[in-house]
C-alpha atoms as a PDB file:
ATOM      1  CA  UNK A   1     113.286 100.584 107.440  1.00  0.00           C
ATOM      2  CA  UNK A   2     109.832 100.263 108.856  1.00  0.00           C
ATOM      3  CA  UNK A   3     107.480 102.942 109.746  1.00  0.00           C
ATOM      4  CA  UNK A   4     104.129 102.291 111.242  1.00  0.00           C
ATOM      5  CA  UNK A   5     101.872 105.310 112.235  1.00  0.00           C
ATOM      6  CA  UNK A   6      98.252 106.490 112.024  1.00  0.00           C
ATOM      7  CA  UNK A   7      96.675 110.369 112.238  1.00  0.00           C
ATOM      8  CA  UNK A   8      93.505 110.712 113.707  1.00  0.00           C
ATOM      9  CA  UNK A   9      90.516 112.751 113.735  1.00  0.00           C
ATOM     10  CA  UNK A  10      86.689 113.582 114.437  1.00  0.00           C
ATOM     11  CA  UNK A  11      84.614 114.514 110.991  1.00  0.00           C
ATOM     12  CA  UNK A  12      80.878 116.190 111.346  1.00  0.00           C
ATOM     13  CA  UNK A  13      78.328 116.288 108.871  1.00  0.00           C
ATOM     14  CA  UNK A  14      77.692 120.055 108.170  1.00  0.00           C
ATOM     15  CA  UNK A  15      74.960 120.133 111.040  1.00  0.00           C
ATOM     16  CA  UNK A  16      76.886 117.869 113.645  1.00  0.00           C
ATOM     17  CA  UNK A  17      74.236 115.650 113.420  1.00  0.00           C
ATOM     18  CA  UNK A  18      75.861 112.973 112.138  1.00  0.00           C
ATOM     19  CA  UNK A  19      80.241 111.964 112.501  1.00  0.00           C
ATOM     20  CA  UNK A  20      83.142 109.840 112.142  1.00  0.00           C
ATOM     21  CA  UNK A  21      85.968 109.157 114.508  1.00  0.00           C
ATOM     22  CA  UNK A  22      88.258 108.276 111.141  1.00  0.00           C
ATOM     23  CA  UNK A  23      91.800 107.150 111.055  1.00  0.00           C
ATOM     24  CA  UNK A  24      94.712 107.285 108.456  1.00  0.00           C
ATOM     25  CA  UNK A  25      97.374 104.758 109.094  1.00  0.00           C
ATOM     26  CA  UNK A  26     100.535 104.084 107.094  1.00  0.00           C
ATOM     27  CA  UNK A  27     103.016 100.824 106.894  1.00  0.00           C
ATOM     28  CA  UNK A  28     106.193 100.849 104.724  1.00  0.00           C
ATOM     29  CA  UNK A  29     108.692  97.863 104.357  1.00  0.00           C
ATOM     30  CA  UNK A  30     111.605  97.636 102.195  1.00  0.00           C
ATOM     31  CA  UNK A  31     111.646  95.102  99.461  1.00  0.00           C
ATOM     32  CA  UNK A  32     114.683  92.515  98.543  1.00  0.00           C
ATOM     33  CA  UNK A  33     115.504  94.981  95.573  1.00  0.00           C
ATOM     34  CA  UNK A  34     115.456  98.045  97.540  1.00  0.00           C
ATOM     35  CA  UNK A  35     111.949  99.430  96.387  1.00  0.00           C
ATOM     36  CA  UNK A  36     109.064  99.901  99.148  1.00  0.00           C
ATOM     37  CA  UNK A  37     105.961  99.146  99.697  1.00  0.00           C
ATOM     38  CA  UNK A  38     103.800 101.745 101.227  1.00  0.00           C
ATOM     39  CA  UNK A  39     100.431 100.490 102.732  1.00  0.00           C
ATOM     40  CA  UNK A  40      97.757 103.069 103.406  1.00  0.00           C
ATOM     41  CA  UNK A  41      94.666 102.384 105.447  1.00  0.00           C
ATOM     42  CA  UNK A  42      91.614 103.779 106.692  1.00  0.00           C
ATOM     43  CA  UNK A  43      89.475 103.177 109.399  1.00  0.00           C
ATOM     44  CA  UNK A  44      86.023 105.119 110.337  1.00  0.00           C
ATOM     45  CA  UNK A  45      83.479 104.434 113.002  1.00  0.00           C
ATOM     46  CA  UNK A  46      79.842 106.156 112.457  1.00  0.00           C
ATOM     47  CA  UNK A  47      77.788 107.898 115.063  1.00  0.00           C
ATOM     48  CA  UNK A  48      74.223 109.660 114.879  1.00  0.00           C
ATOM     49  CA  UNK A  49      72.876 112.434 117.131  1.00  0.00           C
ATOM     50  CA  UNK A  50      69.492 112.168 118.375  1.00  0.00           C
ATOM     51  CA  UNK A  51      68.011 113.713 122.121  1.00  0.00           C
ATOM     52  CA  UNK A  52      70.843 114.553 124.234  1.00  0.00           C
ATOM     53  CA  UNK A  53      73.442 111.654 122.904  1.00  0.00           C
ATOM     54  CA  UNK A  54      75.199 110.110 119.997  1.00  0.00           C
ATOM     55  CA  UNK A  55      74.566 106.425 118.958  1.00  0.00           C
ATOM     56  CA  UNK A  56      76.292 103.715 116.859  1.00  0.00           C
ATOM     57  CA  UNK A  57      74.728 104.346 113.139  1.00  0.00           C
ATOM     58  CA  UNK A  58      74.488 100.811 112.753  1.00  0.00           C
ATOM     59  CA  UNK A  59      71.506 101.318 110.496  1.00  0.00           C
ATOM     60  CA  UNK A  60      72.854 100.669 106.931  1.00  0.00           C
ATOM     61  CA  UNK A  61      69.917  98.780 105.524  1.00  0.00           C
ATOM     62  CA  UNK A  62      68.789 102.077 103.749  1.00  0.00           C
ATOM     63  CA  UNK A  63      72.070 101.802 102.020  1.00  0.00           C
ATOM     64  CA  UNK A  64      75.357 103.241 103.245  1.00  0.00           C
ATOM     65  CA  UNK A  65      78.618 104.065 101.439  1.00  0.00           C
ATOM     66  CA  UNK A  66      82.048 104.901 102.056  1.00  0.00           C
ATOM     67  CA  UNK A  67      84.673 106.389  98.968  1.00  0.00           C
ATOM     68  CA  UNK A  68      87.280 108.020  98.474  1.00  0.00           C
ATOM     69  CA  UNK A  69      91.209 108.023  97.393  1.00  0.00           C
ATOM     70  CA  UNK A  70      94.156 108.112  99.065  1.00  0.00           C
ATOM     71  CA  UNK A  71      97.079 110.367  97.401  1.00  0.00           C
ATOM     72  CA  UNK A  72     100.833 109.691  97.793  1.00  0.00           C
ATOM     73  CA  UNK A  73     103.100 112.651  96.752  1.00  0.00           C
ATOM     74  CA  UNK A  74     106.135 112.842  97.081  1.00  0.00           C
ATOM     75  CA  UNK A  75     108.389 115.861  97.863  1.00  0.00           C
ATOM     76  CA  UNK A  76     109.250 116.151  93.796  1.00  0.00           C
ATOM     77  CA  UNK A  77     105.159 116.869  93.148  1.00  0.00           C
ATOM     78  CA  UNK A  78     104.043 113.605  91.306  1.00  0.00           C
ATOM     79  CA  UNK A  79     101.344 111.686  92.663  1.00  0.00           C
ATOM     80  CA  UNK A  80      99.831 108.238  93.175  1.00  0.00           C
ATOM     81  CA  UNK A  81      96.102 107.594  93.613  1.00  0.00           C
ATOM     82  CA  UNK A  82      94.445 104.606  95.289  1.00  0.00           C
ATOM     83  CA  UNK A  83      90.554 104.618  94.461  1.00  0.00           C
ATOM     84  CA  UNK A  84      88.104 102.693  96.939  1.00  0.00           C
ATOM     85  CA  UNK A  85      84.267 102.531  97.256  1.00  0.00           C
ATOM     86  CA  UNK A  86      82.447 100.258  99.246  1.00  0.00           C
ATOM     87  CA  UNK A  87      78.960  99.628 100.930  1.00  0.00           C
ATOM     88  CA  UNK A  88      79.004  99.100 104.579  1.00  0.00           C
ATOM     89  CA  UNK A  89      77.327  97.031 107.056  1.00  0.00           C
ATOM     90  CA  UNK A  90      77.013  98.301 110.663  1.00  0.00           C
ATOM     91  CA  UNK A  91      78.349 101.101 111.424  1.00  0.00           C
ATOM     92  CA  UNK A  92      82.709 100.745 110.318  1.00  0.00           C
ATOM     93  CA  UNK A  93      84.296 101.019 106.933  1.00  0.00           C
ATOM     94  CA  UNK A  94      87.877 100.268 106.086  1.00  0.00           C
ATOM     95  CA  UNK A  95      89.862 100.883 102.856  1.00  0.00           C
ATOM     96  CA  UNK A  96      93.284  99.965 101.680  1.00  0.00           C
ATOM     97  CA  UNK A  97      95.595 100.741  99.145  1.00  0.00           C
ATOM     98  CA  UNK A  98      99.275  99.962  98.634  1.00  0.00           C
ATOM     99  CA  UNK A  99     101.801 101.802  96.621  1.00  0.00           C
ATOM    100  CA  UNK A 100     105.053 100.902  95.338  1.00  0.00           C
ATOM    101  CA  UNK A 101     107.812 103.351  94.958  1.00  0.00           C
ATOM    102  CA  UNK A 102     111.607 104.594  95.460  1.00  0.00           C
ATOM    103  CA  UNK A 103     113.388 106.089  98.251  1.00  0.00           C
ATOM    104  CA  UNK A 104     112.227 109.916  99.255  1.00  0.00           C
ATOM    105  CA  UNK A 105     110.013 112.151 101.261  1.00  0.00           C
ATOM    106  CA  UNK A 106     106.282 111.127 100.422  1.00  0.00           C
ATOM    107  CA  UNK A 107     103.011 112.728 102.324  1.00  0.00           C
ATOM    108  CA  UNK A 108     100.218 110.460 102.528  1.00  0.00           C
ATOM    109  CA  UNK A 109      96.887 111.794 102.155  1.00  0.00           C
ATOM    110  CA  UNK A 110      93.119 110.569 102.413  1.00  0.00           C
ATOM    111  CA  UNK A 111      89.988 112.490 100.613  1.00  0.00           C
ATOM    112  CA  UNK A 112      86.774 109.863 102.187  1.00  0.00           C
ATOM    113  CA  UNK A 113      83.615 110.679 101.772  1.00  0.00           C
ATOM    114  CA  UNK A 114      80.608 108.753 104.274  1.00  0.00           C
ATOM    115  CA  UNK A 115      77.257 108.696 103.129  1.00  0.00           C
ATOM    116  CA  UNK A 116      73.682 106.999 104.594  1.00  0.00           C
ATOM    117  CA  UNK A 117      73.012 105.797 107.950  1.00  0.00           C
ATOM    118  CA  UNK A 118      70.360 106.760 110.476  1.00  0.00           C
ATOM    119  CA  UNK A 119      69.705 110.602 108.821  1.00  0.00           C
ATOM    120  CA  UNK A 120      68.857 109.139 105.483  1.00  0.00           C
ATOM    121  CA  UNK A 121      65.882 110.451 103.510  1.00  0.00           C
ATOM    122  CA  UNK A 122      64.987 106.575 103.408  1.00  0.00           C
ATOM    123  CA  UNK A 123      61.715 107.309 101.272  1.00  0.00           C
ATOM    124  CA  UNK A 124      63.130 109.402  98.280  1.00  0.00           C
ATOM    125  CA  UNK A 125      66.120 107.059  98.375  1.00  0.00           C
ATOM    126  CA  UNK A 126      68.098 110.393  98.648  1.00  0.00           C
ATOM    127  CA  UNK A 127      71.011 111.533 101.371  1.00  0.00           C
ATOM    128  CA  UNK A 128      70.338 114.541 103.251  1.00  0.00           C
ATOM    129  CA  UNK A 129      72.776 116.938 104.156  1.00  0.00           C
ATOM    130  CA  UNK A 130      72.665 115.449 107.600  1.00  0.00           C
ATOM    131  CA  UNK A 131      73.526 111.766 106.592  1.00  0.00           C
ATOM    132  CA  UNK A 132      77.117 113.224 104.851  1.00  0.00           C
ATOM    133  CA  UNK A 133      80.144 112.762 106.545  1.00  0.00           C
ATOM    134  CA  UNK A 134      83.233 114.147 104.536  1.00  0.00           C
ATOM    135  CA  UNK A 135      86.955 113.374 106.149  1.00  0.00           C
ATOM    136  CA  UNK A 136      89.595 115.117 103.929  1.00  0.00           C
ATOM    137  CA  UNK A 137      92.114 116.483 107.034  1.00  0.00           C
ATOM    138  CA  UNK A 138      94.617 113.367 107.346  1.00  0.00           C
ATOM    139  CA  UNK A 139      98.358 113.635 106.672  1.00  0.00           C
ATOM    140  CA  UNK A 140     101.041 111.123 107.570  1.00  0.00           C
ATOM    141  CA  UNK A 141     104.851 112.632 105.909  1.00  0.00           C
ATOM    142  CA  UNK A 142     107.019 109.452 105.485  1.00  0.00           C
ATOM    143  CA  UNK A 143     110.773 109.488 104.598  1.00  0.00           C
ATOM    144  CA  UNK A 144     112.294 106.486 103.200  1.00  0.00           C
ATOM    145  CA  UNK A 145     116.264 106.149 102.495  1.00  0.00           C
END
């Protein structure tokens, strides 16, 4: 069995000055001994608001960073964690993770966390409030036999 599906979503720093237009995708396949292998990804694309419009925040040489984990549970309550951190250049991150595990009812979950870019304090080397994009709202349920 072989499921292949994505959530998506619109994050905003806590002034709207600054967002992501994230996605949480998920791939399973079935291994030759029954097991799976579930392969979580995420995709973000960075945007800054300035005047009357919003612009690629392509401007990562002040430093940018994406983190986060990505959480398998399954319908039982144990969980799996994938860690990722990761600098980026221009304005896209990605992150993937893959988990191996049983048949069941699983929910797929993403806590990422976007910080730098155009609102940058660039001379204390600090992020402002405006530069932090958090994207915690993505849920993909998948149920393997």
């Amino acid at each position: 069995m072989r499921i292949n599906t994505c959530d998506r979503g619109t994050f905003y720093s806590f002034d709207k000055w600054s967002k992501g237009n994230a996605r949480l995708c998920v791939n399973t396949w079935q291994r030759a001994d029954g097991s799976y292998a579930v392969e979580a990804s995420f995709y973000a694309d960075f945007y800054y608001y300035w005047g009357a419009a919003w612009y690629s925040d392509g401007t990562c040489n002040f430093g940018c960073t994406m983190g986060g984990h990505f959480t398998l549970e399954k319908n039982d309550g144990s969980r799996m964690y994938g860690w990722f951190s990761d600098s980026l250049n221009g304005n896209a991150g990605w992150a993937g993770h893959t988990f191996n595990v049983g048949s069941g009812r699983y929910q797929l979950t993403a806590g990422v966390r976007k910080e730098g870019g155009y609102w940058r304090n660039q001379g204390s080397g600090e992020y402002s409030a405006s530069s932090v994009v958090p994207m915690n709202d993505l849920k993909i349920t998948i149920d393997l036999p």
